[in-house]
C-alpha atoms as a PDB file:
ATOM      1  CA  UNK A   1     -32.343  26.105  -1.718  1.00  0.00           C
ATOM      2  CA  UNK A   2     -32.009  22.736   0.079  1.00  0.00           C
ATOM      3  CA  UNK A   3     -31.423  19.269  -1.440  1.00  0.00           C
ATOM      4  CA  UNK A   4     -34.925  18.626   0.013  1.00  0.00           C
ATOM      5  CA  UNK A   5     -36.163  21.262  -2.312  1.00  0.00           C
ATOM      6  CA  UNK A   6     -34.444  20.847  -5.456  1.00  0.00           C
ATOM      7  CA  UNK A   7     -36.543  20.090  -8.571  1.00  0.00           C
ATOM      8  CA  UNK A   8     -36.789  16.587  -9.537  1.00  0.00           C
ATOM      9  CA  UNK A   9     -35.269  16.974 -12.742  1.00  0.00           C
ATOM     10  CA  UNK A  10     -31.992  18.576 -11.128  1.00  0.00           C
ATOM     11  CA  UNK A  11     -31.727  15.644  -8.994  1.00  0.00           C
ATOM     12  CA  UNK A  12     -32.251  13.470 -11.258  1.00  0.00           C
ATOM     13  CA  UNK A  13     -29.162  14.685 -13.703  1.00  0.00           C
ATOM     14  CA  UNK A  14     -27.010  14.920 -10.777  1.00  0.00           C
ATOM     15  CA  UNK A  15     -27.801  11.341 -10.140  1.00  0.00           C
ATOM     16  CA  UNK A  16     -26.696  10.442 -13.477  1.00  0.00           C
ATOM     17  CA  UNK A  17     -23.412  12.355 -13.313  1.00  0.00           C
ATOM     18  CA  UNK A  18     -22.456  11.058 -10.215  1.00  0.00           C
ATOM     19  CA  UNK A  19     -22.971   7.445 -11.534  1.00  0.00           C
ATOM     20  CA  UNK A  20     -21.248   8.175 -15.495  1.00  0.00           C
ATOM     21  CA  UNK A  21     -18.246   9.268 -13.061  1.00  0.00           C
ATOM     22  CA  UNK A  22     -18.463   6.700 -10.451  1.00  0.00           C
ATOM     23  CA  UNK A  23     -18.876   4.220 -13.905  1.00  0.00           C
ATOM     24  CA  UNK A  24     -15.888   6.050 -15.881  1.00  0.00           C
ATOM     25  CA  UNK A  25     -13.789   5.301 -12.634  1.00  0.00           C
ATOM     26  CA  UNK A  26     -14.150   2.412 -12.478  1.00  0.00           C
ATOM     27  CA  UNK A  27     -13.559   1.167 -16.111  1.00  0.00           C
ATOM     28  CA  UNK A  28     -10.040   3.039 -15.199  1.00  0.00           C
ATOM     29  CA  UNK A  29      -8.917   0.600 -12.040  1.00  0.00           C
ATOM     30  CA  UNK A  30      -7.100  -2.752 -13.727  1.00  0.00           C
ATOM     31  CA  UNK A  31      -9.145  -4.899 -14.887  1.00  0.00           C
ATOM     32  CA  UNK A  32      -9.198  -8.207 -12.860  1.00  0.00           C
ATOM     33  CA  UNK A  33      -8.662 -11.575 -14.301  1.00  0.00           C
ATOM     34  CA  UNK A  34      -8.852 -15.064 -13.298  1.00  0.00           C
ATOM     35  CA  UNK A  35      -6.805 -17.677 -15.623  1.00  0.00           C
ATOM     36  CA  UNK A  36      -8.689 -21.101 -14.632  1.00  0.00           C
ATOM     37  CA  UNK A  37      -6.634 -24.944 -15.593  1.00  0.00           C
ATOM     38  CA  UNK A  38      -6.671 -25.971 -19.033  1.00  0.00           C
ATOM     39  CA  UNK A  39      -7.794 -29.409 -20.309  1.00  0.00           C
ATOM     40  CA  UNK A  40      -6.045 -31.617 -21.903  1.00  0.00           C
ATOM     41  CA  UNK A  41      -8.055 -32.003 -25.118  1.00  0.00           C
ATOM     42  CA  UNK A  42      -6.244 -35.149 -25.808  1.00  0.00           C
ATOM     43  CA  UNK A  43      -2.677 -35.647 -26.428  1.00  0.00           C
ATOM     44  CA  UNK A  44      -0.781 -38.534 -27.507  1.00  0.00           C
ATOM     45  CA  UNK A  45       2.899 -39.586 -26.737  1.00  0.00           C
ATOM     46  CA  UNK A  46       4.411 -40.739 -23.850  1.00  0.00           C
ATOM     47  CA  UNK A  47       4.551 -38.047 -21.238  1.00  0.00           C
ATOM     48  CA  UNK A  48       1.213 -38.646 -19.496  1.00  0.00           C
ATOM     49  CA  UNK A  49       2.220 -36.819 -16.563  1.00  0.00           C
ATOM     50  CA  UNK A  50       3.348 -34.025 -17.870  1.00  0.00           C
ATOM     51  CA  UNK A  51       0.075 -33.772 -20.436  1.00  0.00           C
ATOM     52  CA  UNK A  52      -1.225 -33.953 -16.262  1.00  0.00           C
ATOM     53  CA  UNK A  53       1.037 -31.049 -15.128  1.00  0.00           C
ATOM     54  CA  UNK A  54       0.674 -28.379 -18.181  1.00  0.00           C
ATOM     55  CA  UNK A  55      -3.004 -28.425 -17.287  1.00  0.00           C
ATOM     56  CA  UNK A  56      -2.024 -26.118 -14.666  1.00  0.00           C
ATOM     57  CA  UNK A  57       1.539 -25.165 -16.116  1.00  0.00           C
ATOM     58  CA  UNK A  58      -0.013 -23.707 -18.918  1.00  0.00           C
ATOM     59  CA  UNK A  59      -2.329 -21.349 -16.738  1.00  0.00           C
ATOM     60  CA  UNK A  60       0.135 -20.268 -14.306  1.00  0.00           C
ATOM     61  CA  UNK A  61       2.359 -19.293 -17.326  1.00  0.00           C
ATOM     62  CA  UNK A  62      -0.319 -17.073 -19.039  1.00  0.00           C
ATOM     63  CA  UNK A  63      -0.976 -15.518 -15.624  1.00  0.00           C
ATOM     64  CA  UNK A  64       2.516 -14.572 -14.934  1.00  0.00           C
ATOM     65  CA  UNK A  65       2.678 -13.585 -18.741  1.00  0.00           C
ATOM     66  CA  UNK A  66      -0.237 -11.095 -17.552  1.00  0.00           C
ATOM     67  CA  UNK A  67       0.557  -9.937 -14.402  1.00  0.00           C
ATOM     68  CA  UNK A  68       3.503  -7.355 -15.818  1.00  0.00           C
ATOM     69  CA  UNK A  69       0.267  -5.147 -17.201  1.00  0.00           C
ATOM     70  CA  UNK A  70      -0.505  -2.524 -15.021  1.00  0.00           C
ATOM     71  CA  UNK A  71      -4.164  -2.684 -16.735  1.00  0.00           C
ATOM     72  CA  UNK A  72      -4.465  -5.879 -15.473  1.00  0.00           C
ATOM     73  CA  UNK A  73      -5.155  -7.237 -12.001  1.00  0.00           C
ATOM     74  CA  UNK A  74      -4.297 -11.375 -11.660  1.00  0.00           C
ATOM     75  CA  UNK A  75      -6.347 -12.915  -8.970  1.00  0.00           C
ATOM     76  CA  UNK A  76      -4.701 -14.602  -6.144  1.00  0.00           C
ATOM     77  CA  UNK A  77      -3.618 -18.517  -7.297  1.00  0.00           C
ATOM     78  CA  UNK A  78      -5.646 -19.819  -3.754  1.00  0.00           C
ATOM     79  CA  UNK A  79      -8.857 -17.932  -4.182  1.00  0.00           C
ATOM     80  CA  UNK A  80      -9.036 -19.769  -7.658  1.00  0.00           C
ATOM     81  CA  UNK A  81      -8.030 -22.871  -6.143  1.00  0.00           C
ATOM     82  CA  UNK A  82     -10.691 -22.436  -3.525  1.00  0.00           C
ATOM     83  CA  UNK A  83     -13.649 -21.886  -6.090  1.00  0.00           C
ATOM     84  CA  UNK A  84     -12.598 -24.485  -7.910  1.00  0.00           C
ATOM     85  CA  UNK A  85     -13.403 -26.669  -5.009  1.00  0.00           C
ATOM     86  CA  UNK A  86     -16.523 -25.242  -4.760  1.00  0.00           C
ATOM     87  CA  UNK A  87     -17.310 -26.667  -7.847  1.00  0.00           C
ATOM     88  CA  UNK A  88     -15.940 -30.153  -7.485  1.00  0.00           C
ATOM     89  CA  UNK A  89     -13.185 -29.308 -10.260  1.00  0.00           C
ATOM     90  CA  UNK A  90     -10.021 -31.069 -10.279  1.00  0.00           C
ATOM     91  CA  UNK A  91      -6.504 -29.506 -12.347  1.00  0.00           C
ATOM     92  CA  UNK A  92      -7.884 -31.228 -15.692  1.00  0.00           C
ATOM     93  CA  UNK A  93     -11.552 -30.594 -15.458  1.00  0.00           C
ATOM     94  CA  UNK A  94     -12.945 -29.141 -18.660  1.00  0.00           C
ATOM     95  CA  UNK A  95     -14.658 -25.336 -17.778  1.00  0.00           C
ATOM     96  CA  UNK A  96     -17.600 -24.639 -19.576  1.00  0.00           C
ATOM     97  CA  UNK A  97     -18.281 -20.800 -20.058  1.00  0.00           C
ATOM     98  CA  UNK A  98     -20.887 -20.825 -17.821  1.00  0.00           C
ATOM     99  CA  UNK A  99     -18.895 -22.356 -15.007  1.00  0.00           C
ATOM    100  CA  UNK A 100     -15.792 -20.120 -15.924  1.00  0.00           C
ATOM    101  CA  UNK A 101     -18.493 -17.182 -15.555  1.00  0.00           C
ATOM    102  CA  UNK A 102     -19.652 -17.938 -12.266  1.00  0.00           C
ATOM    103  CA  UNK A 103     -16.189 -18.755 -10.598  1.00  0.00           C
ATOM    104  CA  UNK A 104     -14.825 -15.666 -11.930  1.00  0.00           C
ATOM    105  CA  UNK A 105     -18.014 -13.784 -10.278  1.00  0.00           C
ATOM    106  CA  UNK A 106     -16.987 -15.333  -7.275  1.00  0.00           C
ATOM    107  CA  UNK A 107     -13.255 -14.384  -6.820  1.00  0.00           C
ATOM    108  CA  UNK A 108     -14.248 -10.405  -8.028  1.00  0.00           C
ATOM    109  CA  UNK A 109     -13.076 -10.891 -11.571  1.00  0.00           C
ATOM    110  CA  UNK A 110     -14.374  -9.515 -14.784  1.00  0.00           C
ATOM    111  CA  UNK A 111     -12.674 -12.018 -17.427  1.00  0.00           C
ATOM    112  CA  UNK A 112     -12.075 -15.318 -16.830  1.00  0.00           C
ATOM    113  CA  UNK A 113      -9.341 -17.324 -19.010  1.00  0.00           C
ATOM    114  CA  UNK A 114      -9.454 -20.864 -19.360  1.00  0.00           C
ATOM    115  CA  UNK A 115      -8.961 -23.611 -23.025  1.00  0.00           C
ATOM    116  CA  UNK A 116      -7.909 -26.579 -23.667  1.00  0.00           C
ATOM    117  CA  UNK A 117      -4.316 -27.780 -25.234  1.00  0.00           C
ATOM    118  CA  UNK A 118      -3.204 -30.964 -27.072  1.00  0.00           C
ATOM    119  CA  UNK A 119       0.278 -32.533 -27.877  1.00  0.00           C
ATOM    120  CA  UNK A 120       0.428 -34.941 -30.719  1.00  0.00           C
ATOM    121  CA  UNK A 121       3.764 -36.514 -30.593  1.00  0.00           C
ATOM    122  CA  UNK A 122       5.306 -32.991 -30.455  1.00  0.00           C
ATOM    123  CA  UNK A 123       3.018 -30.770 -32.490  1.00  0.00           C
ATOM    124  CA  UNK A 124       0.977 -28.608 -29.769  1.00  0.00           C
ATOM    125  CA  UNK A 125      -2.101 -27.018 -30.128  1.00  0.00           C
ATOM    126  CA  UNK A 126      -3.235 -24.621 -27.504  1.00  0.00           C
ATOM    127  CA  UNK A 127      -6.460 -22.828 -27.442  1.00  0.00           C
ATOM    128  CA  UNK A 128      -7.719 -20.039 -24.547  1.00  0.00           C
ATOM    129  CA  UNK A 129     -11.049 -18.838 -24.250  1.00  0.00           C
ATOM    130  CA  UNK A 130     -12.164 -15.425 -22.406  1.00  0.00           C
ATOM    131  CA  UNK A 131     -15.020 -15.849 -20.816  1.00  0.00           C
ATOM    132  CA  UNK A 132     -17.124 -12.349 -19.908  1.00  0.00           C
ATOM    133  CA  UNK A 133     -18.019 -12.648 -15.926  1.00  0.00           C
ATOM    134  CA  UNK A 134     -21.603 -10.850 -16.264  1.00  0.00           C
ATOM    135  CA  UNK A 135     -22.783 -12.269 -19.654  1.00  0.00           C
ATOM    136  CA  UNK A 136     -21.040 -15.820 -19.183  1.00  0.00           C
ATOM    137  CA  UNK A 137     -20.080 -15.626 -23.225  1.00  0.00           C
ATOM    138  CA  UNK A 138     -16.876 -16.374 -24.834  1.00  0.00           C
ATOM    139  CA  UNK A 139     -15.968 -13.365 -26.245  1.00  0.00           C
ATOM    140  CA  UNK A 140     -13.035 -14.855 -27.984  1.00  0.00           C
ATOM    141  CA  UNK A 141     -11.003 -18.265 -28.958  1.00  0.00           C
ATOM    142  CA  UNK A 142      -7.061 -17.556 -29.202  1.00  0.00           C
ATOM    143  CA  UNK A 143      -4.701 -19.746 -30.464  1.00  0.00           C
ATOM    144  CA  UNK A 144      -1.417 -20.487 -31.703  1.00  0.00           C
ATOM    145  CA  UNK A 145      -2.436 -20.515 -35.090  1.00  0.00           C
ATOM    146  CA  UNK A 146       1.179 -19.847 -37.028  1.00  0.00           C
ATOM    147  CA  UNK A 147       1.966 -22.854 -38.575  1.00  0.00           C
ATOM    148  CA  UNK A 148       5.679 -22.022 -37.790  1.00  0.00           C
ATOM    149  CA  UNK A 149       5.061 -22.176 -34.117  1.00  0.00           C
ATOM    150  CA  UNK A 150       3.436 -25.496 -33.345  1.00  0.00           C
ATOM    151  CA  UNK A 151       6.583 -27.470 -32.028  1.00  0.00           C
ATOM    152  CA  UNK A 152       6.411 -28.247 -28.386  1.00  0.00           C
ATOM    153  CA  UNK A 153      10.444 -27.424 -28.394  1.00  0.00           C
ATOM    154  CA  UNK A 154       8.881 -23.435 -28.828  1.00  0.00           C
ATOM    155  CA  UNK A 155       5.947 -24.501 -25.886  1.00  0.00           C
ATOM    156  CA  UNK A 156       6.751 -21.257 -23.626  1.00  0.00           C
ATOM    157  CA  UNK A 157       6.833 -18.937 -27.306  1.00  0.00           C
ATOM    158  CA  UNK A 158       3.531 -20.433 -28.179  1.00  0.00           C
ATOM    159  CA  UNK A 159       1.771 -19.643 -24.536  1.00  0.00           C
ATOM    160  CA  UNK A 160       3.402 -15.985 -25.000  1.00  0.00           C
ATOM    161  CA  UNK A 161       1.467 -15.720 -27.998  1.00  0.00           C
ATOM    162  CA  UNK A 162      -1.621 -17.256 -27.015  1.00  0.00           C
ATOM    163  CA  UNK A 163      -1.088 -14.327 -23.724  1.00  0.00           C
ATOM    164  CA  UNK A 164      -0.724 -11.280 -25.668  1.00  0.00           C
ATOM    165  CA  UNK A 165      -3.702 -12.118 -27.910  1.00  0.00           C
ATOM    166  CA  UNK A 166      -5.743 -12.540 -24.197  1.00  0.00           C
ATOM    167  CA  UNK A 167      -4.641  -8.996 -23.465  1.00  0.00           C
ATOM    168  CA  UNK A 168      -5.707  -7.721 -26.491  1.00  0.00           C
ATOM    169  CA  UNK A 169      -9.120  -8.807 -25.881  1.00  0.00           C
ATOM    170  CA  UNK A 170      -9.158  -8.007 -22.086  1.00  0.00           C
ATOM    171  CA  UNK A 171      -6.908  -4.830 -22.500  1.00  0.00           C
ATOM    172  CA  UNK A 172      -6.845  -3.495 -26.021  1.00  0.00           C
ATOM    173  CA  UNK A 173      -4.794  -0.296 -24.871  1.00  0.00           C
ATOM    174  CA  UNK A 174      -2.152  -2.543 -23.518  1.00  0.00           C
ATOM    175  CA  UNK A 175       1.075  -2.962 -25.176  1.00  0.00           C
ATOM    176  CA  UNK A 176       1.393  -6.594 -26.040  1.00  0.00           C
ATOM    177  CA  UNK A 177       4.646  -7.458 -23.929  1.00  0.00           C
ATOM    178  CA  UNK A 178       5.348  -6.640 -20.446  1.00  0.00           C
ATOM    179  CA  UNK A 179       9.109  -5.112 -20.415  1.00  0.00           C
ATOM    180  CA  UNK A 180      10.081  -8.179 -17.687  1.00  0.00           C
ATOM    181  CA  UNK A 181       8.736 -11.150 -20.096  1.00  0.00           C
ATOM    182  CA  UNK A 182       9.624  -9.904 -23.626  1.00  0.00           C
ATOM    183  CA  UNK A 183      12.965 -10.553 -23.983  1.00  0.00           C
ATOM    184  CA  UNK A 184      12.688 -14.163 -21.593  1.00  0.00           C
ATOM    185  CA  UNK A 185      12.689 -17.384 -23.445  1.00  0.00           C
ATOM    186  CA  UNK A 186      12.286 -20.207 -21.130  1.00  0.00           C
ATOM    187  CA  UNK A 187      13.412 -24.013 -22.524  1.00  0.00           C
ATOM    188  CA  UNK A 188      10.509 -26.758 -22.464  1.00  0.00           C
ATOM    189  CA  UNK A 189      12.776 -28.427 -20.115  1.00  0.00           C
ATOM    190  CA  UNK A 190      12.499 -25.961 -17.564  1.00  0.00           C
ATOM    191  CA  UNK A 191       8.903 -24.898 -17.999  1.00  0.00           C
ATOM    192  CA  UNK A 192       7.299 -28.972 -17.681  1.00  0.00           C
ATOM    193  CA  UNK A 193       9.863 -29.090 -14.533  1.00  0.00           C
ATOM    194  CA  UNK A 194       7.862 -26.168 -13.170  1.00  0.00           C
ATOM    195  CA  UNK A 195       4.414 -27.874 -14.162  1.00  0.00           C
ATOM    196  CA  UNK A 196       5.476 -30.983 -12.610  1.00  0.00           C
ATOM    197  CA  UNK A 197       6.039 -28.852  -9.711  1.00  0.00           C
ATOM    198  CA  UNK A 198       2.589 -27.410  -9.438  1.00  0.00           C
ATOM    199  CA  UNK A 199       1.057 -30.916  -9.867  1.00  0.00           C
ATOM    200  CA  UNK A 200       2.310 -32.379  -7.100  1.00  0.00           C
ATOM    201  CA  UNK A 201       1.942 -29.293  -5.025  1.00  0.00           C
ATOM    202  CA  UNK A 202      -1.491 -29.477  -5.773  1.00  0.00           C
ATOM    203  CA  UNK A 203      -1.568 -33.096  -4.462  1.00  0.00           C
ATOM    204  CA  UNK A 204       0.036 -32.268  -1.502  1.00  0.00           C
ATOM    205  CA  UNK A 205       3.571 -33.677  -2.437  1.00  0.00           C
ATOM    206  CA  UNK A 206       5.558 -30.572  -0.969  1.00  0.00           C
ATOM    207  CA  UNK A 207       8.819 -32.747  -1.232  1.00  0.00           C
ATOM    208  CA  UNK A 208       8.218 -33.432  -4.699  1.00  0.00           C
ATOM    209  CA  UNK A 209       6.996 -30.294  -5.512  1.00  0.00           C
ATOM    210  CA  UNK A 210      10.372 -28.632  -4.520  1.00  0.00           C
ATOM    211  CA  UNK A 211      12.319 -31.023  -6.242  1.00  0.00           C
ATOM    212  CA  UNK A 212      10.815 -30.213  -9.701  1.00  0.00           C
ATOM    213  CA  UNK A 213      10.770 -26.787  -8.775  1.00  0.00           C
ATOM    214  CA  UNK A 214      14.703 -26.984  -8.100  1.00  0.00           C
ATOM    215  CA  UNK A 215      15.054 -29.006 -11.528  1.00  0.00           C
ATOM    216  CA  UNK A 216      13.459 -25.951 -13.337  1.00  0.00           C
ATOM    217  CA  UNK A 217      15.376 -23.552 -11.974  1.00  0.00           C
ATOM    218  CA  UNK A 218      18.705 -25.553 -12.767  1.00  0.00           C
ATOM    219  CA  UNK A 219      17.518 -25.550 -16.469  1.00  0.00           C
ATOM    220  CA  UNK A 220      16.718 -22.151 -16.399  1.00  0.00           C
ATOM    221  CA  UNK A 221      18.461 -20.262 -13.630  1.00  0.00           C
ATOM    222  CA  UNK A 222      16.067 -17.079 -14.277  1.00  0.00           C
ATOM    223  CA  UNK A 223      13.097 -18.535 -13.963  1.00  0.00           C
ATOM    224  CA  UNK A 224      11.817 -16.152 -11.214  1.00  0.00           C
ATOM    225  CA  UNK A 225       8.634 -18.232 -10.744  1.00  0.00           C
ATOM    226  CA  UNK A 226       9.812 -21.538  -9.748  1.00  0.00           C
ATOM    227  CA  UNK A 227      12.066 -19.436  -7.544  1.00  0.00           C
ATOM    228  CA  UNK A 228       9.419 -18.318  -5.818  1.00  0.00           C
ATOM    229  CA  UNK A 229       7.250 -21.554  -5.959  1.00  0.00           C
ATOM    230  CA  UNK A 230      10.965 -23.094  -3.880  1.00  0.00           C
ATOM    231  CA  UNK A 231      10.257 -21.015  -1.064  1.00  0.00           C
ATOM    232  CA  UNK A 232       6.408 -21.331  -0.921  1.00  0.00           C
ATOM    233  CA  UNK A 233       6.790 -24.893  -0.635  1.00  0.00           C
ATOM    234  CA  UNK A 234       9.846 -25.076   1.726  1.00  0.00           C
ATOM    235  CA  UNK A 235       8.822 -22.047   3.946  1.00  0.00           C
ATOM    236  CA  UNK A 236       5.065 -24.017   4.446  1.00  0.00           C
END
């Protein structure tokens, strides 16, 4: 018997196991992710610019917490950059959900991540949202909510935190620590060097740029992604 002569019915289940496999495989792939710039809910002390820089500090930090997860799938730094853009948003622009939605339609992803932080005279607060690409809710608010971990001296402790509670939502198989990030404990020092970085990379400053990016590294000699950011800037 031919396709052309197969009973409605048969085709019709074969249509709907071919599309629970095609569906099963792809819940399998990594799931892709897009971690948007945080705002800067309102912090108070004297370090305006670097309130400025952890706007995108903070995000690049959770995506590099991230991107040791095989289940996950980070989306290219540029393609968010470029969306952003699109929607007229600077570094410290506040994402709604709906906006956080639709750019992470637009770069392929399923979650985007995005929050707000604030630094009162040393006591941070940090905050991350993930944002379901096809529904446009939140599905959950993370924070740093132990009470021990609140100093900004512990900042790159409190965005590990905040990153294994993302994965749990996005990934709830995952293992809460990637192998190459669980042991690393990068100083403040280091980590605002490498936001600084970023901020004036986004504003063109390549000079700049590398000089922060050089001052992180010589507070933290292992810090692999301001390594990297060093020869992005100097080799462009």
């Amino acid at each position: 018997m031919t396709p052309g002569n197969l009973p409605w019915q048969v085709l019709h289940s074969v249509a709907l196991t071919v599309g629970a496999v095609s569906s099963a495989a792809a819940q399998t792939g990594p799931v892709a992710i897009a971690v948007l710039p945080f705002e800067d809910r309102g912090s108070y002390g004297q370090d305006k610019e670097v309130f400025r820089a952890l706007a995108l500090g903070i995000p690049a930090t959770i995506a590099s917490e991230l991107s040791g997860h095989p289940e996950l799938r980070l989306v290219d730094r540029n393609r968010i950059a470029q969306a952003l853009n699109r929607e007229n948003l600077g570094p410290n622009a506040r994402v709604d959900a709906a906006t956080a939605a639709r750019i992470a339609k637009q770069v392929g992803a399923r979650y985007a991540v995005t929050g707000n932080f604030a630094d009162f005279y040393g006591k941070f607060r940090l905050d991350a949202r993930v944002v379901d690409a096809e529904s446009g809710q939140i599905l959950k608010v993370v924070s740093n909510s132990d009470p021990r971990l609140q100093d900004r001296v512990d900042l790159y402790r409190i965005i590990q935190m905040v990153s294994h509670k993302v994965l749990a939502e996005a990934s709830p198989n995952a293992r809460s620590g990637a192998p190459e990030t669980e042991a690393r404990t990068i100083p403040t020092e280091a980590l605002t060097h490498y936001s600084r970085g970023l901020l004036y990379e986004s504003q063109g400053e390549k000079s700049k740029a590398a000089d922060y990016y050089q001052r992180a590294l010589t507070a933290y000699p292992d810090y692999a992604d301001a390594r990297e950011a060093v020869r992005r800037v100097r080799g462009s």
